[in-house]
N, C-alpha and C. Protein backbone atom coordinates (compact mmCIF):
# COMPACT_ATOMS: atom_id res chain seq x y z
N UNK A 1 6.22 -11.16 -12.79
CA UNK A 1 5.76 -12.11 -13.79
C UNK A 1 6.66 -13.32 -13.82
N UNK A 2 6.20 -14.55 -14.00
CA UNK A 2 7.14 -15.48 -14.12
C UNK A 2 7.45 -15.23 -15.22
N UNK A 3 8.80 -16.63 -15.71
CA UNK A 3 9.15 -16.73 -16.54
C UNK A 3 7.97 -17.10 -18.14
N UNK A 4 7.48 -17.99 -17.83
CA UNK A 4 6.40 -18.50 -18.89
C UNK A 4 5.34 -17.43 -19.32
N UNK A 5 5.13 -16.66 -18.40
CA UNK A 5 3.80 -15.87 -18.73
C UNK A 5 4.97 -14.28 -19.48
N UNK A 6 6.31 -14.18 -19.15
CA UNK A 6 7.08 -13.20 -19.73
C UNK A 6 7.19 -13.65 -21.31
N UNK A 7 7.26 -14.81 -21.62
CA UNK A 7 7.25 -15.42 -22.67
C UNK A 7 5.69 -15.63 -23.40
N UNK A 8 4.75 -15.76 -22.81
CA UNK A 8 3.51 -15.38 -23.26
C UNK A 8 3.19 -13.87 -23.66
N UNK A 9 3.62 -13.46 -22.58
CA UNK A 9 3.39 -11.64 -23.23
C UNK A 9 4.24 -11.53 -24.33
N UNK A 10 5.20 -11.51 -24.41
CA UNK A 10 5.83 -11.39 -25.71
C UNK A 10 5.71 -11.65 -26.91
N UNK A 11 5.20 -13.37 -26.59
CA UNK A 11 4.92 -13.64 -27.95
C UNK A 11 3.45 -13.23 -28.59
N UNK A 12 2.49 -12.80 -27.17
CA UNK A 12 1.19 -11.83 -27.72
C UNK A 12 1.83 -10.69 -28.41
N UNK A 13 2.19 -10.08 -27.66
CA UNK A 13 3.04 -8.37 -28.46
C UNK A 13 3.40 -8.31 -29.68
N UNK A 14 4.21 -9.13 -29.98
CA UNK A 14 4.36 -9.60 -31.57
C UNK A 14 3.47 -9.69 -32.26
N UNK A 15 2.81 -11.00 -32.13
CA UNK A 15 1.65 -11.86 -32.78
C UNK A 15 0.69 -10.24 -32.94
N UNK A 16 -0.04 -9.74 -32.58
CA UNK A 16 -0.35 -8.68 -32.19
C UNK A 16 -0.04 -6.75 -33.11
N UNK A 17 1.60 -7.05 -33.07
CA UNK A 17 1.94 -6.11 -33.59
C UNK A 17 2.01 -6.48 -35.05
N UNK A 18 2.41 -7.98 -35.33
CA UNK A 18 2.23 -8.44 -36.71
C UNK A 18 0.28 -8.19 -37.38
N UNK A 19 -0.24 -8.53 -36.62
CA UNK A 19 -1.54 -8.17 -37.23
C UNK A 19 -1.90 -6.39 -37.23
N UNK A 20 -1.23 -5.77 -36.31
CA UNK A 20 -1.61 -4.53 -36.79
C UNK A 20 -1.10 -3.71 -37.53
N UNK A 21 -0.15 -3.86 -37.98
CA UNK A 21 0.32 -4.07 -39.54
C UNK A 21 -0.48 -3.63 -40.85
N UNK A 22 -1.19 -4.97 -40.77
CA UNK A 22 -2.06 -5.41 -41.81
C UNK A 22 -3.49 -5.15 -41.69
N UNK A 23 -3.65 -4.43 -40.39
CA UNK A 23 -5.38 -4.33 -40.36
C UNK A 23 -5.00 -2.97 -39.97
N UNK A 24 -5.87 -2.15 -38.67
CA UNK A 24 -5.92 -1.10 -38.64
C UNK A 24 -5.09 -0.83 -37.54
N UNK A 25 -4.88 0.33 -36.81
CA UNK A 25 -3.59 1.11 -35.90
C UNK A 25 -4.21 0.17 -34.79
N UNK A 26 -2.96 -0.22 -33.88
CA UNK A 26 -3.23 -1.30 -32.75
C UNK A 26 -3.18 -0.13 -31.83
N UNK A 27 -3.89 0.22 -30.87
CA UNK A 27 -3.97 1.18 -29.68
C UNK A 27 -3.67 0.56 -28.16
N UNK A 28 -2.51 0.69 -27.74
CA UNK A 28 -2.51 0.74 -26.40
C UNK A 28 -1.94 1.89 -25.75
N UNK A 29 -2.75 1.25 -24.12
CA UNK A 29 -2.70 2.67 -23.12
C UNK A 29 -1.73 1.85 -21.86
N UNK A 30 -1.24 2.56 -21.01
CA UNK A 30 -0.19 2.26 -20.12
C UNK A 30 -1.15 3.15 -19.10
N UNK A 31 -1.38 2.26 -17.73
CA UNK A 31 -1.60 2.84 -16.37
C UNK A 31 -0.49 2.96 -15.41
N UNK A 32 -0.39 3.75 -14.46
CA UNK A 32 1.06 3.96 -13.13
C UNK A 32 -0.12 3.83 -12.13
N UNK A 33 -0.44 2.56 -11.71
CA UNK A 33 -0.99 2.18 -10.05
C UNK A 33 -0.80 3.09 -9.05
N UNK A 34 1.01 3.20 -8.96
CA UNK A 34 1.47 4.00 -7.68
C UNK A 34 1.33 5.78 -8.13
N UNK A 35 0.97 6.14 -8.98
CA UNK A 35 0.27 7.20 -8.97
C UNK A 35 -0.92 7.54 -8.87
N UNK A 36 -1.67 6.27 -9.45
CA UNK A 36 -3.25 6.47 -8.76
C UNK A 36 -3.50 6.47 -7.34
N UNK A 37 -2.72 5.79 -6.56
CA UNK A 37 -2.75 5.40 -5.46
C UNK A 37 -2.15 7.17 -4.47
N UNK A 38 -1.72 7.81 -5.54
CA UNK A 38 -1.20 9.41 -4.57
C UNK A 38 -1.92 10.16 -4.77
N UNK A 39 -2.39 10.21 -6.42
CA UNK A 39 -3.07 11.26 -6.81
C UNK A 39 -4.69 11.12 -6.80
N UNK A 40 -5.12 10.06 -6.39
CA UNK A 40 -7.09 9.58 -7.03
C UNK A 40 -7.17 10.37 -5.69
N UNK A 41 -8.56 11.36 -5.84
CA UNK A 41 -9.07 11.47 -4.31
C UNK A 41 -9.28 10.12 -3.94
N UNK A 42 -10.56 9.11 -4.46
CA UNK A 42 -10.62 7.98 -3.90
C UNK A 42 -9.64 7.55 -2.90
N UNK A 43 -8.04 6.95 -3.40
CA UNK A 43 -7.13 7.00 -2.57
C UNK A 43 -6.43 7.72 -1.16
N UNK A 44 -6.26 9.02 -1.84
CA UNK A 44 -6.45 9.94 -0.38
C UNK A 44 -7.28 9.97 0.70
N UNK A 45 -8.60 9.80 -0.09
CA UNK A 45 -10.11 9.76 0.73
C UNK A 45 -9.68 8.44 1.94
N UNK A 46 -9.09 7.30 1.05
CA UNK A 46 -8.86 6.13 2.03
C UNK A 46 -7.90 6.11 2.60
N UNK A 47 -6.92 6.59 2.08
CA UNK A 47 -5.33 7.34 3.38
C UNK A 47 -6.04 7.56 4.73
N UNK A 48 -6.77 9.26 4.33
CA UNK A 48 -7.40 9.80 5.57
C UNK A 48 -8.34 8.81 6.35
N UNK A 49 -9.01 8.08 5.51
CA UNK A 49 -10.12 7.40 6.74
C UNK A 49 -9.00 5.76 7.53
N UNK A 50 -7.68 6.20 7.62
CA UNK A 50 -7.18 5.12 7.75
C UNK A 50 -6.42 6.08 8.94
N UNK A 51 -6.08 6.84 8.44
CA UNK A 51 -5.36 7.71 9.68
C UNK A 51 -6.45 7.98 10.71
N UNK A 52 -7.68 8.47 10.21
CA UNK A 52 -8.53 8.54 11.19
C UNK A 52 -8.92 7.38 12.26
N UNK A 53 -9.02 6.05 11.29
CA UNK A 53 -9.51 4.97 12.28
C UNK A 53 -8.35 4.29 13.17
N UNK A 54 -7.12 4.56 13.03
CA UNK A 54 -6.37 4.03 13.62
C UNK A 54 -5.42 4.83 14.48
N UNK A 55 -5.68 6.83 14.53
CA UNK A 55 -4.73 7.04 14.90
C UNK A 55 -4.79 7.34 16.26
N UNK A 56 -5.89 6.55 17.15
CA UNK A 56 -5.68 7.05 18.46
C UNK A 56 -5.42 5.17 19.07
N UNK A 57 -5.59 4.00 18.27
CA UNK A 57 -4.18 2.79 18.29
C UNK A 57 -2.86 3.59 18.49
N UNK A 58 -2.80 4.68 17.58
CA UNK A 58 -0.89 4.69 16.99
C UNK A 58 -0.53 5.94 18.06
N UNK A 59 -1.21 6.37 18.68
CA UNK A 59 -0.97 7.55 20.13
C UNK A 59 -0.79 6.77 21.27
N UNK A 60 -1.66 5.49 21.41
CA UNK A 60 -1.52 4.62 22.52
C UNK A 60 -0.36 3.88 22.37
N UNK A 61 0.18 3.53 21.16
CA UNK A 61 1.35 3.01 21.28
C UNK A 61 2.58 3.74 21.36
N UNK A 62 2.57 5.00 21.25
CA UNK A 62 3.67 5.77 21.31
C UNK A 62 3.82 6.21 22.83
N UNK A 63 2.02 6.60 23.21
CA UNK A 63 2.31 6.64 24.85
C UNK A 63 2.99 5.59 25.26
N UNK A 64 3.00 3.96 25.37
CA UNK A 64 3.49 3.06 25.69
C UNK A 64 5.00 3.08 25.60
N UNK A 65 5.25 3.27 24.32
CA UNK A 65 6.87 3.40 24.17
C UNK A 65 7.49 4.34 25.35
N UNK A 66 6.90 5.38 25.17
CA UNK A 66 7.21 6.57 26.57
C UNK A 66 7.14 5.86 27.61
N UNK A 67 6.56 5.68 28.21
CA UNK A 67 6.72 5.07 29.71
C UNK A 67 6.88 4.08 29.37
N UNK A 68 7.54 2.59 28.89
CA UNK A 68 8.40 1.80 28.69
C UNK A 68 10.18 2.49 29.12
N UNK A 69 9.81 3.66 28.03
CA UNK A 69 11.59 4.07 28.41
C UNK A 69 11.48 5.22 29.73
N UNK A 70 10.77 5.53 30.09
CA UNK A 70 11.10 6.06 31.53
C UNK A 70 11.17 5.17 32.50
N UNK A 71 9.99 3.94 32.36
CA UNK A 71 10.26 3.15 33.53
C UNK A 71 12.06 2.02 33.22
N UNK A 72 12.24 1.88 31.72
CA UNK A 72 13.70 1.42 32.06
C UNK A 72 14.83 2.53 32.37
N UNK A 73 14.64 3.50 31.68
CA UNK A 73 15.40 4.68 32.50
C UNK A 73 15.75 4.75 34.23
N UNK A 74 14.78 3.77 34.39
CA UNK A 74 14.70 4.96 35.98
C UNK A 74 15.30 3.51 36.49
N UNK A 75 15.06 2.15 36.02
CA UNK A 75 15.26 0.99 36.59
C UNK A 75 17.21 1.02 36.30
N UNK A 76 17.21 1.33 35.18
CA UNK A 76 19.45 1.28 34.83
C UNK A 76 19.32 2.28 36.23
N UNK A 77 18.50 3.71 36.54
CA UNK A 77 19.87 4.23 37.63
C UNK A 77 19.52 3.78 38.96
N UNK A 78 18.68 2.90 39.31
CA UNK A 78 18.42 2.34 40.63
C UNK A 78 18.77 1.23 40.80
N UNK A 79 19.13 0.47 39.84
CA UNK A 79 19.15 -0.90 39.74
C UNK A 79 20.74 -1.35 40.41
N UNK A 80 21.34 -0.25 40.72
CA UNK A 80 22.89 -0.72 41.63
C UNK A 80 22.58 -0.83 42.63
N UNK A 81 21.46 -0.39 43.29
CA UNK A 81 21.12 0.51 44.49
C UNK A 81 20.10 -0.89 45.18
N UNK A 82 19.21 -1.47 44.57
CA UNK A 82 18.18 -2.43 44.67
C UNK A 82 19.14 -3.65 44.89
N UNK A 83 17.96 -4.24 46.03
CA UNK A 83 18.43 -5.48 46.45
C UNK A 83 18.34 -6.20 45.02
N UNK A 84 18.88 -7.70 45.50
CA UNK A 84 19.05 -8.54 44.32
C UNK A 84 17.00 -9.01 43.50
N UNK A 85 16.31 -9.25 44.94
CA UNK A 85 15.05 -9.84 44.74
C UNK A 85 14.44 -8.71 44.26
N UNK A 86 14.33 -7.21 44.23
CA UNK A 86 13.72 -6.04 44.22
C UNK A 86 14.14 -5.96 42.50
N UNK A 87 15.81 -5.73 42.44
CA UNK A 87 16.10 -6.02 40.75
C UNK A 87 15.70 -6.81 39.94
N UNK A 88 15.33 -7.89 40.45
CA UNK A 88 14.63 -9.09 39.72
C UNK A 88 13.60 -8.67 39.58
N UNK A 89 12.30 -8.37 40.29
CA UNK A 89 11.26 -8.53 40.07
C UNK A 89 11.06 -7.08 39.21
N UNK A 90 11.90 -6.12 39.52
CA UNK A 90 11.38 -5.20 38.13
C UNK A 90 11.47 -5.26 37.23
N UNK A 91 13.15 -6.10 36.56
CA UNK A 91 13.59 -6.89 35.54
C UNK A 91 12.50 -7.26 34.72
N UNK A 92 12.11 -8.18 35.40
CA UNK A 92 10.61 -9.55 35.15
C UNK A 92 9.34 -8.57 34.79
N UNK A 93 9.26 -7.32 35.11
CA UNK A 93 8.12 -6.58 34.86
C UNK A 93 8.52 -5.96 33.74
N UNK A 94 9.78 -5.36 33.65
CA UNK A 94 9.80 -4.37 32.37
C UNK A 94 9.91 -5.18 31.18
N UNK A 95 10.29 -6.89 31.08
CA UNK A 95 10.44 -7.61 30.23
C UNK A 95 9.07 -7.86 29.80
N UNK A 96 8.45 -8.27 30.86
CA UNK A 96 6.57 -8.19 31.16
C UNK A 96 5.74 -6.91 30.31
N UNK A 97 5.96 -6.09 30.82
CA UNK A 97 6.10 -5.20 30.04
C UNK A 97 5.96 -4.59 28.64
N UNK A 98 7.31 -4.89 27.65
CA UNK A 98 8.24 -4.95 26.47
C UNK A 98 7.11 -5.73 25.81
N UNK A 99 6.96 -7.16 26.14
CA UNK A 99 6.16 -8.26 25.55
C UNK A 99 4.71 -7.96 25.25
N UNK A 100 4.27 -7.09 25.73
CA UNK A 100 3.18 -6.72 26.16
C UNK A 100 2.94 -5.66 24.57
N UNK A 101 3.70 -5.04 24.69
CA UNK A 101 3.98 -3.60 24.13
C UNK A 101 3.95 -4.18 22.66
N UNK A 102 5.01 -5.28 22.67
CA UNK A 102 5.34 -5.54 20.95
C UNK A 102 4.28 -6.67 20.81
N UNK A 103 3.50 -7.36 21.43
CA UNK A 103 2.04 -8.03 20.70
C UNK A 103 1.25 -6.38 20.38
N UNK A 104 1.27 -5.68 21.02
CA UNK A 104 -0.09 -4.76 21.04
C UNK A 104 0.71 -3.97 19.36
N UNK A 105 2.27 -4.17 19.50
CA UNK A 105 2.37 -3.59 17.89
C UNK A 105 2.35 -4.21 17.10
N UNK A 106 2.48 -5.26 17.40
CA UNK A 106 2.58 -6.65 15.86
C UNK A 106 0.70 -6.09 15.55
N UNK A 107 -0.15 -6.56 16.54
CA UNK A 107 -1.55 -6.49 16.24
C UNK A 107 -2.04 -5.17 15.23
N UNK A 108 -1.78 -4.01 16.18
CA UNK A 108 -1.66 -2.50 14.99
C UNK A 108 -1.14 -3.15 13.68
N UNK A 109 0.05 -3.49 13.51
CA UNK A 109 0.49 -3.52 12.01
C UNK A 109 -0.20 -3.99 11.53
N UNK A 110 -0.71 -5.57 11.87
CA UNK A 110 -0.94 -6.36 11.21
C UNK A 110 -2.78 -6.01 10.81
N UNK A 111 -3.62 -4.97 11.84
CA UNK A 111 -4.89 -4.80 11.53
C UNK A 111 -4.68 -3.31 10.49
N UNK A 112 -3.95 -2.85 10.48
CA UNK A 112 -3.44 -1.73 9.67
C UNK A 112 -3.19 -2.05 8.24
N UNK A 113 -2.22 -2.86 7.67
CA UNK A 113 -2.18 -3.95 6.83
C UNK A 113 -3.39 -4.23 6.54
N UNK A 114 -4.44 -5.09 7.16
CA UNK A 114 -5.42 -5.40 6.45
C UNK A 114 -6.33 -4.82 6.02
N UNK A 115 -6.52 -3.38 7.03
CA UNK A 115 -7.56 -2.60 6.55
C UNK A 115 -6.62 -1.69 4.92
N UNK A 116 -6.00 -1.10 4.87
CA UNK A 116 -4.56 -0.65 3.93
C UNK A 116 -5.37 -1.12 2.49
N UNK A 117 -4.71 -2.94 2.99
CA UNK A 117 -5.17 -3.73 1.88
C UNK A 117 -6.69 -3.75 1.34
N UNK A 118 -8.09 -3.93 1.99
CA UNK A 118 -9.23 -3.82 1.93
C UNK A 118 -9.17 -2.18 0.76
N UNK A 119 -8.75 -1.40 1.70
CA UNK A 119 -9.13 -0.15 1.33
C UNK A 119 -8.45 0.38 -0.47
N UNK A 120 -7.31 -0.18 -0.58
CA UNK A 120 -6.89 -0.05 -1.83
C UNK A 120 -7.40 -0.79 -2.65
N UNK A 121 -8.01 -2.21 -2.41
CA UNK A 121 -8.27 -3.24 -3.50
C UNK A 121 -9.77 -2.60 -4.02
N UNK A 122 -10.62 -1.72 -2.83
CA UNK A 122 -11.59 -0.96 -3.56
C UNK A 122 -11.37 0.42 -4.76
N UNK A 123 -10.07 0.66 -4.11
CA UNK A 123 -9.83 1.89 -5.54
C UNK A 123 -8.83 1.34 -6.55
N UNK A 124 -8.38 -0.02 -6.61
CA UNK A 124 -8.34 -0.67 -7.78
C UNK A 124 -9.32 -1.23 -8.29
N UNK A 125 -10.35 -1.71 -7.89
CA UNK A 125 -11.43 -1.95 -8.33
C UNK A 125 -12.46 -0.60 -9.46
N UNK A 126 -12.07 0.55 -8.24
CA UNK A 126 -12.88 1.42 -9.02
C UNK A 126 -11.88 2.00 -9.94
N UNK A 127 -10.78 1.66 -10.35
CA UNK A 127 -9.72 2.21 -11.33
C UNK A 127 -10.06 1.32 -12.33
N UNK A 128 -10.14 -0.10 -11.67
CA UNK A 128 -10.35 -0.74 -13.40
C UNK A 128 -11.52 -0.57 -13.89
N UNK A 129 -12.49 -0.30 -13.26
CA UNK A 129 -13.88 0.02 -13.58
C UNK A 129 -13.76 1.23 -14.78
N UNK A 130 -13.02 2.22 -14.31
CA UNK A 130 -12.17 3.66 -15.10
C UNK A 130 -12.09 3.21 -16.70
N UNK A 131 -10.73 2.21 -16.05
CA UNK A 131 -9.84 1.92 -17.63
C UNK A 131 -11.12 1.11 -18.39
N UNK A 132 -11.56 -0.09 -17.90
CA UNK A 132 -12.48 -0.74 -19.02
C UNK A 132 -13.58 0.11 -19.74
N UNK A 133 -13.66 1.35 -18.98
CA UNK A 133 -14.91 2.29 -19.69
C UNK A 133 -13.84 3.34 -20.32
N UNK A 134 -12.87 3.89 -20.41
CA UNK A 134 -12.59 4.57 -20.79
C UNK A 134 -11.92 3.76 -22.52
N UNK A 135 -11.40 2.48 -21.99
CA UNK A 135 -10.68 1.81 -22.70
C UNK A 135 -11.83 0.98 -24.24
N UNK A 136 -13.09 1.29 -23.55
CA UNK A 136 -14.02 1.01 -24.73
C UNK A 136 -14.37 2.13 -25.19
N UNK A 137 -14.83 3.32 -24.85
CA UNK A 137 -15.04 4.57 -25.33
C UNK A 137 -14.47 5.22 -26.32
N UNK A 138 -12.60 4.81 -25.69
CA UNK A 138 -11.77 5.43 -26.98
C UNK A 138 -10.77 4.31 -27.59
N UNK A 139 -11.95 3.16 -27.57
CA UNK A 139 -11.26 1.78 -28.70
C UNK A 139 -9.71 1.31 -28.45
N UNK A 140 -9.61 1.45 -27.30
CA UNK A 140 -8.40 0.95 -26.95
C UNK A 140 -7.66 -0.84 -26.96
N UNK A 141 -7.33 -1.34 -27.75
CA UNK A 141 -7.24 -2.72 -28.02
C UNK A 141 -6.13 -3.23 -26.95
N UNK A 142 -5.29 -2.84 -25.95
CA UNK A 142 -5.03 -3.22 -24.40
C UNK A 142 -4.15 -2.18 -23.58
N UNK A 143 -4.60 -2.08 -22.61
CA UNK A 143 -4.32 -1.27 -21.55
C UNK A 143 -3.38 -2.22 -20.63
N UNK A 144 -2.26 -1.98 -19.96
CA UNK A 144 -1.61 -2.39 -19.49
C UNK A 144 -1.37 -1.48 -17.93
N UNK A 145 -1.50 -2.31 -16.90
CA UNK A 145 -0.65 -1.80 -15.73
C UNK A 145 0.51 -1.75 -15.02
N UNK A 146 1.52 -0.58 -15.41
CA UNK A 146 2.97 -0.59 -15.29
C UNK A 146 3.66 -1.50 -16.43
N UNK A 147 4.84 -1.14 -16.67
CA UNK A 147 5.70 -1.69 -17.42
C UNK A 147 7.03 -0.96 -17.03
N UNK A 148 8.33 -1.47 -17.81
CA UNK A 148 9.74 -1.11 -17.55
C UNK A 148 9.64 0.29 -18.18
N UNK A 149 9.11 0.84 -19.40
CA UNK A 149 9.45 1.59 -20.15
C UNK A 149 7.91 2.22 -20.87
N UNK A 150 7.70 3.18 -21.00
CA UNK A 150 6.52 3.72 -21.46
C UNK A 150 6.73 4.99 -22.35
N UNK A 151 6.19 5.13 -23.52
CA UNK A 151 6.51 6.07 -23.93
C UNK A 151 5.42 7.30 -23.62
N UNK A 152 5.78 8.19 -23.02
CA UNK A 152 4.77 8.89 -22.87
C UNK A 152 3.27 9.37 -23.50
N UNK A 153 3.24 9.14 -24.68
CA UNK A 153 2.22 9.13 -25.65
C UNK A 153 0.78 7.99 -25.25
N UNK A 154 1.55 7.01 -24.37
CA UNK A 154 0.66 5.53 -24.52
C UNK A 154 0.43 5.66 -22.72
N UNK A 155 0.05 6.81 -22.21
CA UNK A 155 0.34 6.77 -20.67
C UNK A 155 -0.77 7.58 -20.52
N UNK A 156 -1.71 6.67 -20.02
CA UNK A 156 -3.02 7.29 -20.07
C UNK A 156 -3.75 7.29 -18.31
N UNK A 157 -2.48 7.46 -17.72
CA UNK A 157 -2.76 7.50 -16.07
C UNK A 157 -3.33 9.14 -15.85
N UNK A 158 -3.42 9.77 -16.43
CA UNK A 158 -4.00 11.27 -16.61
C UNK A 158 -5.37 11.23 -16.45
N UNK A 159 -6.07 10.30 -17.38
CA UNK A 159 -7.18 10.45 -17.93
C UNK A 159 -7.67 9.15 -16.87
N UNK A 160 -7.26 8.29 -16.48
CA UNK A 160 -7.94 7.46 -15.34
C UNK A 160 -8.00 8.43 -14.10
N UNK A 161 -7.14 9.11 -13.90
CA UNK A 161 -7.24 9.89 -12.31
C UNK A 161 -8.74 10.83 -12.61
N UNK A 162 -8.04 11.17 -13.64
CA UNK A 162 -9.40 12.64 -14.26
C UNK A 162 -10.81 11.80 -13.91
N UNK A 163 -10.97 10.68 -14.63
CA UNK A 163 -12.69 10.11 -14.79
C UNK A 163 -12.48 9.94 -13.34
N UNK A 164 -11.97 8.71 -12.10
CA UNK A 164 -11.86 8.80 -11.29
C UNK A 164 -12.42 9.57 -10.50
N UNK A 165 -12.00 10.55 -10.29
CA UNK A 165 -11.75 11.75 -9.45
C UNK A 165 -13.37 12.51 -10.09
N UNK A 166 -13.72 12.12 -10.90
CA UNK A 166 -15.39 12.71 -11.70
C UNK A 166 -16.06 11.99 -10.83
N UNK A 167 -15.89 10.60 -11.05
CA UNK A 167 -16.89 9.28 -10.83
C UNK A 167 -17.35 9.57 -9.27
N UNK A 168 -17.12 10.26 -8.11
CA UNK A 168 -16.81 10.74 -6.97
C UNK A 168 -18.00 10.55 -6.98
């Protein structure tokens, strides 16, 4: 949060706690994201279809790593032995090689990452879908996601996983 909007929340919280006071019990609920994100099947559901779609990328790159280090393995104990032009040109290949290896991993990360991202912003989507129905049902006047300090009473990440995990 920036600074200004830390100063906006606050002075809502107040403003807020001063009126509930005087009218009726102010109700808020506290969500934990990074527990929805372990515990929602939804979430898991999208773990697995992420391991699934990507994990024969993440076998090809590990094969790669393997024969990367056998073929430099084998080039350190020959490489005293090899003419100067013969050392060079394998040099030039295993560097060839290397380069090769770390675009094909930057690409994995970076399509991994996006699918990751896609795939969670749908089970935050269907989480807030959760809280705004749960959060009108049982008159909840604001629901918050994460904070420093929660008292357990106002931590209603239980009951989002629960509907969640219904809504299936």
């Amino acid at each position: 949060m920036t600074h200004f909007s830390n100063k906006f929340f606050l002075a809502l919280v107040i403003a807020l706690a001063g009126f509930s006071v005087n009218a009726q019990e102010f109700k808020v609920g506290v969500v934990n994201l990074d527990r929805i994100f372990r515990e929602a099947n939804s979430a898991k559901a999208a773990q697995t279809k992420l391991e699934q779609e990507f994990s024969k990328r993440e076998k090809e790159l590990g094969d790669l790593t393997s024969q990367l280090k056998v073929l430099s393995d084998k080039f350190e104990r020959e490489a005293p032995t090899l003419a100067e032009s013969q050392r060079s040109t394998r040099q030039k290949q295993l560097v060839d090689q290397d380069r090769e290896f770390q675009r094909k991993r930057r690409e994995f990360q970076e399509d991994l990452n996006t699918r990751k991202n896609e795939e969670l912003q749908q089970v935050i989507e269907r989480a807030n879908k959760v809280v705004k129905t749960l959060a009108e049902a049982e008159k909840y006047d604001l629901i918050l996601q994460e904070s420093v300090y929660v008292n357990p009473k106002h931590d209603i990440t239980d009951k989002v996983i629960k509907a969640l995990n219904a809504s299936r």
